[in-house]
C-alpha atoms as a PDB file:
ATOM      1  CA  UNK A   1     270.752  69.434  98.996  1.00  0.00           C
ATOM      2  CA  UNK A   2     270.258  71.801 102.137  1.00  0.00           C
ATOM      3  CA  UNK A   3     270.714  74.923  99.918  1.00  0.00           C
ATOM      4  CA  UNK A   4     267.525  73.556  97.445  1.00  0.00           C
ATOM      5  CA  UNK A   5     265.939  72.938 100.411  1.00  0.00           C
ATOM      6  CA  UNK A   6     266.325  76.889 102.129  1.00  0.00           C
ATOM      7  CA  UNK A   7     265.381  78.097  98.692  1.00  0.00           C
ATOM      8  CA  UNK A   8     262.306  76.451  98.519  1.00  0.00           C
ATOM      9  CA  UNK A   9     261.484  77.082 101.830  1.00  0.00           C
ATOM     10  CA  UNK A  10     262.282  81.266 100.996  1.00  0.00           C
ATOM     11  CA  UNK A  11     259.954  80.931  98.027  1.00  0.00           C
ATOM     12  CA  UNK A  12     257.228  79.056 100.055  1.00  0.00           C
ATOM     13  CA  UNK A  13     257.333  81.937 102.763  1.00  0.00           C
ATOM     14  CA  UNK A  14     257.842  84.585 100.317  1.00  0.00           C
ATOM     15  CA  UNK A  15     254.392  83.415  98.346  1.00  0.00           C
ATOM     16  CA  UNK A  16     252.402  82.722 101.868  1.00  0.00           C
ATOM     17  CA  UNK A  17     253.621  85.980 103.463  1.00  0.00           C
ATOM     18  CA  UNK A  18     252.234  87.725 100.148  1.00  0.00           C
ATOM     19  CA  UNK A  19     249.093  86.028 100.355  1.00  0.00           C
ATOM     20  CA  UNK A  20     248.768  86.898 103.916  1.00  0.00           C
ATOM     21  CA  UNK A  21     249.590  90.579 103.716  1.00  0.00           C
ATOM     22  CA  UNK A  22     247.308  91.182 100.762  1.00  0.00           C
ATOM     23  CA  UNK A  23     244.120  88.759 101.707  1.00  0.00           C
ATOM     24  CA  UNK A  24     244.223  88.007 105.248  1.00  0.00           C
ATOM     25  CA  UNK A  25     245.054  90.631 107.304  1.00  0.00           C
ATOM     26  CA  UNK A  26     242.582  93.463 107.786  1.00  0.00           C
ATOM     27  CA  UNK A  27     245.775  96.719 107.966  1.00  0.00           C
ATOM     28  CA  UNK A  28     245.686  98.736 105.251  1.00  0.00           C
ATOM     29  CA  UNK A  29     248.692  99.605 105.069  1.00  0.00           C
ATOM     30  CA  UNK A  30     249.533  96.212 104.120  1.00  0.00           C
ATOM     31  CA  UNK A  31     247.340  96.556 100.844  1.00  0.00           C
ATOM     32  CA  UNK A  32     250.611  98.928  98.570  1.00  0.00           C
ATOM     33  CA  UNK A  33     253.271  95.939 100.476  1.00  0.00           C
ATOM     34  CA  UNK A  34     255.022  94.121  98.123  1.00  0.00           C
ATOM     35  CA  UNK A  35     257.102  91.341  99.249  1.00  0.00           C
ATOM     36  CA  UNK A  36     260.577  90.942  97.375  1.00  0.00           C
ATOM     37  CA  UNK A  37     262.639  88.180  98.679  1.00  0.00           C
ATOM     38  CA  UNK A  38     262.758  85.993 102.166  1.00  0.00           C
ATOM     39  CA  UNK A  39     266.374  85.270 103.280  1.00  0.00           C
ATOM     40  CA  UNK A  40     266.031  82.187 106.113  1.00  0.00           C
ATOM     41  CA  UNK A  41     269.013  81.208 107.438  1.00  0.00           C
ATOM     42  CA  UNK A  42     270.920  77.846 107.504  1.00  0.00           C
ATOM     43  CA  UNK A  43     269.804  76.759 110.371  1.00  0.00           C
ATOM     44  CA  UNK A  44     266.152  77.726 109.267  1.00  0.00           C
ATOM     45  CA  UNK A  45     265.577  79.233 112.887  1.00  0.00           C
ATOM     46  CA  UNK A  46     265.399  83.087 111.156  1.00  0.00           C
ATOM     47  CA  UNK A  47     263.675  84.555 108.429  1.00  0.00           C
ATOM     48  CA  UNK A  48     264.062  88.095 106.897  1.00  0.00           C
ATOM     49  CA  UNK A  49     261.405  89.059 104.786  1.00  0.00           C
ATOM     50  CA  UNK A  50     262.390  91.883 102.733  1.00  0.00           C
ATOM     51  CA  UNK A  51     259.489  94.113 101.055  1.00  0.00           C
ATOM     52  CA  UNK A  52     259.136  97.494  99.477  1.00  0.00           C
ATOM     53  CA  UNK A  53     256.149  99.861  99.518  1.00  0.00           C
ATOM     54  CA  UNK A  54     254.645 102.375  97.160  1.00  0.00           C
ATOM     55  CA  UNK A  55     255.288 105.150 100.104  1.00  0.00           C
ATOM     56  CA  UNK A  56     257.872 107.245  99.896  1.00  0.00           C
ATOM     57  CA  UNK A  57     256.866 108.662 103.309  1.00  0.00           C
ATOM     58  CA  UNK A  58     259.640 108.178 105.428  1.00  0.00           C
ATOM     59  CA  UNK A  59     257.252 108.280 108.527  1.00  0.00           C
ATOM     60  CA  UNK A  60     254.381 106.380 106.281  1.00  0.00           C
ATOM     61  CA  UNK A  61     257.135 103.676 105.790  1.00  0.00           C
ATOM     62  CA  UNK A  62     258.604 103.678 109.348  1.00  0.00           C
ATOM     63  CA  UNK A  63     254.453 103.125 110.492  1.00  0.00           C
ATOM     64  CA  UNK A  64     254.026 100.309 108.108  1.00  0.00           C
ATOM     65  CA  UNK A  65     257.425  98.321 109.270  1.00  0.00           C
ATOM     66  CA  UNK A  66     256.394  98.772 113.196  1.00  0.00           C
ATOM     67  CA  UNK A  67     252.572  97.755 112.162  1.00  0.00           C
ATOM     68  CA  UNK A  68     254.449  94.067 110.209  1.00  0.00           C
ATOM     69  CA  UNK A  69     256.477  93.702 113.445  1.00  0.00           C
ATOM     70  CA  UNK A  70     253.174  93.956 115.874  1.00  0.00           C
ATOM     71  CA  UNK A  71     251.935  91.604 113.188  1.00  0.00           C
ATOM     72  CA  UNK A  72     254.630  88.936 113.126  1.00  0.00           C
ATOM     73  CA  UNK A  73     252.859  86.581 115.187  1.00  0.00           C
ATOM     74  CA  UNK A  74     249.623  86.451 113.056  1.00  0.00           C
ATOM     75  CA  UNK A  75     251.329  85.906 110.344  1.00  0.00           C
ATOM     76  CA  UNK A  76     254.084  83.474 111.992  1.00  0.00           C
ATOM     77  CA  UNK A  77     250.623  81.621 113.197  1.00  0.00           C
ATOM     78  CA  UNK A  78     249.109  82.000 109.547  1.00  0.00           C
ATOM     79  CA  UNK A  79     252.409  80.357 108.085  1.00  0.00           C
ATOM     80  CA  UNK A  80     252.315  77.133 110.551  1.00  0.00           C
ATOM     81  CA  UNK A  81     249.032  76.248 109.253  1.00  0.00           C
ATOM     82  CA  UNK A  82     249.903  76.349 105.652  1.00  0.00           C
ATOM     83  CA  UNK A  83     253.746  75.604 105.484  1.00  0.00           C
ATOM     84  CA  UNK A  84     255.324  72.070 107.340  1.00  0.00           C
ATOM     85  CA  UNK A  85     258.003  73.006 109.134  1.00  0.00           C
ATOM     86  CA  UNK A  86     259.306  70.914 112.045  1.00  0.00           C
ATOM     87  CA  UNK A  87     259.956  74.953 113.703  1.00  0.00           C
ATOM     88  CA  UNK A  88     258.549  77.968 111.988  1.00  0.00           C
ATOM     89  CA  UNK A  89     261.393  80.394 111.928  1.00  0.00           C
ATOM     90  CA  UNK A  90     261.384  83.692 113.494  1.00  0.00           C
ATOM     91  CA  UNK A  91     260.310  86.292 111.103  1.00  0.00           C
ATOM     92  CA  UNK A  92     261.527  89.880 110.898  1.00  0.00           C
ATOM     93  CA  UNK A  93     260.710  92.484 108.220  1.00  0.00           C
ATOM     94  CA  UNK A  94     262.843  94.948 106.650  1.00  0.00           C
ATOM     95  CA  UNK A  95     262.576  97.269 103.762  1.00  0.00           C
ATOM     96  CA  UNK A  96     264.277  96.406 100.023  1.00  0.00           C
ATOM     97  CA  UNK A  97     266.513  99.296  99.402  1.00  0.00           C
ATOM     98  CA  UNK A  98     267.592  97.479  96.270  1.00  0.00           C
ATOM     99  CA  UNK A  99     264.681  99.364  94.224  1.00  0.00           C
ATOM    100  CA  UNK A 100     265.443 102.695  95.480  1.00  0.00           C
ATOM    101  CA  UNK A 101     269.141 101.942  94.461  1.00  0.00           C
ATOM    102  CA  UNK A 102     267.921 100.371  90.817  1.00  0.00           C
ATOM    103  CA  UNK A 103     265.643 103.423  90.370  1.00  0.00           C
ATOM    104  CA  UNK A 104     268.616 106.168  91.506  1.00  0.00           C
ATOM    105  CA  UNK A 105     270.988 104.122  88.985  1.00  0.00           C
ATOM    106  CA  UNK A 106     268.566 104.488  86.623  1.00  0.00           C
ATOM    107  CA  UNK A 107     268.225 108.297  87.258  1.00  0.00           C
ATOM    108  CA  UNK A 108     272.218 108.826  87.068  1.00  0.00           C
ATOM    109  CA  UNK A 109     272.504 106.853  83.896  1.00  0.00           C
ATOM    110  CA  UNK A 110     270.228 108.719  81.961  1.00  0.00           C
ATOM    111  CA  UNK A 111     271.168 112.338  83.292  1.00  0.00           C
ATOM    112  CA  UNK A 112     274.585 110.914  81.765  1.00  0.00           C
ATOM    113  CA  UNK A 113     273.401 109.751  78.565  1.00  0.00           C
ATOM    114  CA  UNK A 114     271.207 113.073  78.009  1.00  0.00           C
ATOM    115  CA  UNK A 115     274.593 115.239  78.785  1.00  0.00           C
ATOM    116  CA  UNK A 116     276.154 116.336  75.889  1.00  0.00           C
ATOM    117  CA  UNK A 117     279.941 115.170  76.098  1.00  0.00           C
ATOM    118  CA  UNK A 118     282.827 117.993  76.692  1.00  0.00           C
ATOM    119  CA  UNK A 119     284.000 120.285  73.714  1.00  0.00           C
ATOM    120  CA  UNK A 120     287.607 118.603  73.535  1.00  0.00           C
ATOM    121  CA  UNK A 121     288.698 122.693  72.377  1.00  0.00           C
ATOM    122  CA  UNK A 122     287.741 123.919  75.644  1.00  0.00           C
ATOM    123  CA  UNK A 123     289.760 121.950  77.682  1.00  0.00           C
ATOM    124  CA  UNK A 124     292.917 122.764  75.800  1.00  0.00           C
ATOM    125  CA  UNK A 125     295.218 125.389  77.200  1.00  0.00           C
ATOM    126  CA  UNK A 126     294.773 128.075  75.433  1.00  0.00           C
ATOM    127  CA  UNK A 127     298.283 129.398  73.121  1.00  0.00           C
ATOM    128  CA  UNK A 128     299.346 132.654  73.745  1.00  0.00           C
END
């Protein structure tokens, strides 16, 4: 029952922080933010948002992720009114690397599959 409950309450926060981010809030930076997943904890007293970002800017990216923290109680403010909680968790933001990894996956498996395969002659030793 509890876990039904945390995952509903991820996917509520996940939607509102979305909505938030892309209508609300005047930053934009905010505007290329996509928000992945929400992890909230157990106890429902913490919340890690987890986006990615069209920037590849290291800097760019570092910016955006300091500009969400200064944000955090806008949006924390912003969630009360529209989700009921009995506490809002905390929220914290932190970049998905799990695109980055999909996309270098991606990148290794087809440098693989466009490699043509060994010559099994060449390996042999040769006879004298």
């Amino acid at each position: 029952m509890l876990h039904s409950r945390i995952k509903r309450v991820e996917n509520l926060i996940r939607d509102q922080v979305a909505q938030i981010l892309l209508l609300e809030l005047q930053d934009p930076r905010f505007r290329f933010i996509t928000v992945n997943s929400v992890r909230v904890t157990k106890d429902l007293q913490r919340a890690i948002v987890f986006v990615s970002m069209l920037e590849e800017d290291e800097t760019k990216v570092h910016d955006t992720l300091e500009a969400l923290a200064r944000a955090k109680g806008s949006i924390k403010r912003l969630l009360a009114s529209r989700i009921v909680l009995k506490f809002m968790p905390d929220i914290t933001f932190e970049r998905d690397a799990s695109l980055r990894r999909v996309a270098r996956i991606d990148q290794i498996l087809h440098k693989i599959h466009n490699e043509e395969p060994p010559d099994p002659e060449s390996n042999s030793p040769e006879s004298d």
